[in-house]
Protein backbone atom coordinates (compact mmCIF):
# COMPACT_ATOMS: atom_id res chain seq x y z
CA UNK A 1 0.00 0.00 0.00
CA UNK A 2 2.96 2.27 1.17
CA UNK A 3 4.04 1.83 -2.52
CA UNK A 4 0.69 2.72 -3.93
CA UNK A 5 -0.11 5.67 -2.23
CA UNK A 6 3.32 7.15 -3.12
CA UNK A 7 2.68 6.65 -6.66
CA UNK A 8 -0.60 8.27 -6.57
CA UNK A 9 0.96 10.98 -4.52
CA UNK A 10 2.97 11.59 -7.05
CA UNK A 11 0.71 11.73 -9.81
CA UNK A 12 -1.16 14.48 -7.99
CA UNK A 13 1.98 16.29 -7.82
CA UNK A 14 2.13 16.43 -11.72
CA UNK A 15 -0.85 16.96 -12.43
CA UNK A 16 -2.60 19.73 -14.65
CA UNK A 17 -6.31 18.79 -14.52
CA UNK A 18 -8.12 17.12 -11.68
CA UNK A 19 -11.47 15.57 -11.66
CA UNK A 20 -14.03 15.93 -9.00
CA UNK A 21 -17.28 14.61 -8.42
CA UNK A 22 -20.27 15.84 -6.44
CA UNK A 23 -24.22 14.10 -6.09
CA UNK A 24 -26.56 16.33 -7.13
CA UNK A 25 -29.97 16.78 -5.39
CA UNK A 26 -31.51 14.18 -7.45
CA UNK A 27 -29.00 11.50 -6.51
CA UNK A 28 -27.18 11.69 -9.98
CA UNK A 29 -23.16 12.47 -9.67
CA UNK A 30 -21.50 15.52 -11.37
CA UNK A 31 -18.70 15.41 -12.53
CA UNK A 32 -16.20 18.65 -13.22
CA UNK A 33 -12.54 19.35 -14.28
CA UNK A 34 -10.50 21.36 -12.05
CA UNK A 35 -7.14 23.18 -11.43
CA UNK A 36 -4.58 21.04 -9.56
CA UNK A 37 -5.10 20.44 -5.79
CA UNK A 38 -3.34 23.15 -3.76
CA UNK A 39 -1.93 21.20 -0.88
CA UNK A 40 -2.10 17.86 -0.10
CA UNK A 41 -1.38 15.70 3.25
CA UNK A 42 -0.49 12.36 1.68
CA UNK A 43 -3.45 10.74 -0.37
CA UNK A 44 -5.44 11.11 2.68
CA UNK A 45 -6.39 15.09 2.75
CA UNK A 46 -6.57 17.45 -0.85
CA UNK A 47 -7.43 20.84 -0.85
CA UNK A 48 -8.66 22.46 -3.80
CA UNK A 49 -9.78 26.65 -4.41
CA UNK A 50 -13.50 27.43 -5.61
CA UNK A 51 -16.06 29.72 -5.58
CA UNK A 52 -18.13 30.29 -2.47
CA UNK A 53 -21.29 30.31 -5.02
CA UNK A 54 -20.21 26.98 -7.17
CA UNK A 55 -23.10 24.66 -8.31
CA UNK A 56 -20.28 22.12 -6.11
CA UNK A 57 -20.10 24.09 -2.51
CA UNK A 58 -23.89 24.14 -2.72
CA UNK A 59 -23.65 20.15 -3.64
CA UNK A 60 -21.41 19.31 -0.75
CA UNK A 61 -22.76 21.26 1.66
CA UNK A 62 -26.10 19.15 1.03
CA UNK A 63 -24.48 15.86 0.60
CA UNK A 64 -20.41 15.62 1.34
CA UNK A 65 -20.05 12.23 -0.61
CA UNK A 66 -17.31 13.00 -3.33
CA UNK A 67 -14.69 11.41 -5.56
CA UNK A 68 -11.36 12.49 -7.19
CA UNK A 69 -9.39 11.32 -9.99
CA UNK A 70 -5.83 12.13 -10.90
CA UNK A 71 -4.46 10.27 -14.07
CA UNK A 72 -1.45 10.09 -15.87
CA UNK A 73 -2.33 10.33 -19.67
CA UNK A 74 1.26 9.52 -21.09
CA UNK A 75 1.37 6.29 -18.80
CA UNK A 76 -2.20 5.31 -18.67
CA UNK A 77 -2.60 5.34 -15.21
CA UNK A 78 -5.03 6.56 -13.00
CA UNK A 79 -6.50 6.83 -9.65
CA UNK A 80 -10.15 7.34 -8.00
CA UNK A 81 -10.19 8.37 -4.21
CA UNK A 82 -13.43 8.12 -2.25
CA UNK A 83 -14.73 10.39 0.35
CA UNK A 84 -16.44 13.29 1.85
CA UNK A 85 -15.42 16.99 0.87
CA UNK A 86 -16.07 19.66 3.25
CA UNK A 87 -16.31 23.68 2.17
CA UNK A 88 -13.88 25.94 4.49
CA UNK A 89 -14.63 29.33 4.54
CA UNK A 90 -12.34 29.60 7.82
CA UNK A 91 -9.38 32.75 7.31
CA UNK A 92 -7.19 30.43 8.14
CA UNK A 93 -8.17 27.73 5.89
CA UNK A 94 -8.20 29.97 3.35
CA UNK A 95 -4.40 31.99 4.00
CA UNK A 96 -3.13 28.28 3.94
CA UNK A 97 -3.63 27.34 0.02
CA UNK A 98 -3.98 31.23 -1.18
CA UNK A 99 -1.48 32.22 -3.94
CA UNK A 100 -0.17 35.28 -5.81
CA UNK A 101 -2.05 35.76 -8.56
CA UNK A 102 -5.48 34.64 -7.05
CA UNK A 103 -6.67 37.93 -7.20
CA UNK A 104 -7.25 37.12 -11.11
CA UNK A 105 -10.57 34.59 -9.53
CA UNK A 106 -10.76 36.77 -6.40
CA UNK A 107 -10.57 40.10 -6.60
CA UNK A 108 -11.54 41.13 -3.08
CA UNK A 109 -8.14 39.00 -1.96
CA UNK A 110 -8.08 36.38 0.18
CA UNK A 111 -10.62 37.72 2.26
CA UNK A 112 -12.92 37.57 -0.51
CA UNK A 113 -16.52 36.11 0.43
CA UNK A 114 -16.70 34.14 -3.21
CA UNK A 115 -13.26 32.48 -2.32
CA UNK A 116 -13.37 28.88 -0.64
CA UNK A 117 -11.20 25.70 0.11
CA UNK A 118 -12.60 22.17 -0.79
CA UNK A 119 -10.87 19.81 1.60
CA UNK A 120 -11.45 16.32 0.79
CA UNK A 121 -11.13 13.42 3.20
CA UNK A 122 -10.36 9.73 0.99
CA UNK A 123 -11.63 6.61 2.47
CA UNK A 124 -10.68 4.56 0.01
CA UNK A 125 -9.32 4.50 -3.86
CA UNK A 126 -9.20 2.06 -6.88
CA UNK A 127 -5.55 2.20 -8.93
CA UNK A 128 -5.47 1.24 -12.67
CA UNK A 129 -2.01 0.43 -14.03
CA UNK A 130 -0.68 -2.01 -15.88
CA UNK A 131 -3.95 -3.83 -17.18
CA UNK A 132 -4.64 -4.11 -13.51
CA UNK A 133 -6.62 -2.38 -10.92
CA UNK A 134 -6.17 -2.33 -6.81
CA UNK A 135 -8.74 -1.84 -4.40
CA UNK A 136 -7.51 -0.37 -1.05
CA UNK A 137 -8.27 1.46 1.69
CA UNK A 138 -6.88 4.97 3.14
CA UNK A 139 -5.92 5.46 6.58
């Protein structure tokens, strides 16, 4: 596992598109392409930037069941995490992942009311390589 989760940490690291999913009120999943996480705490914690008034921070807030995806197109890999995503709206949450040049999404800085952090929590993940996938599960 120790092996697994440092290749899918890695993969996050180069990535330049993630995937995230949300439920929608009616129980069907949405699926969007985002910027790359911000910060990461292994495979276990990922914290992306949105907008306060997102379609998705109205999703989670009503149901926090999510999934991510991080792939590696030239390889053919990929992997799916499973888990909840909370909205932060906390200062500190939000001074933790800001970076120059937010302003460009945010104009009213950091402190900006339409500027939030999606932190998601995995539970668990599927890994394709290889011809092969791995269940497992995330401590």
């Amino acid at each position: 596992m120790r092996d697994t989760e440092k290749t899918i940490g890695g993969m996050i690291d180069k990535t330049t598109i993630s995937i995230i999913s949300s439920v929608d009120e009616e129980g069907f999943p949405n699926t969007k392409a985002m910027l790359p996480p911000r910060k990461r705490e292994g495979i276990k914690h990922i914290y992306f930037t949105t907008n306060t008034s997102s379609m998705r921070v109205k999703q989670y807030t009503e149901n926090p069941k999510a999934c991510v995806y991080f792939f590696d197109q030239r390889f053919f890999k990929g992997a799916m995490l499973k888990g909840t995503m909370e909205v932060l709206q906390d200062n500190k949450s939000k001074q933790m992942i800001w970076k120059d040049g937010d302003e460009m999404y945010y104009p009213k800085g950091v402190t900006d009311p339409d500027y939030c952090v999606l932190k998601f929590t995995a539970h668990s993940g599927r890994y394709y390589s290889d011809f092969k996938s791995v269940n497992y599960e995330i401590e």
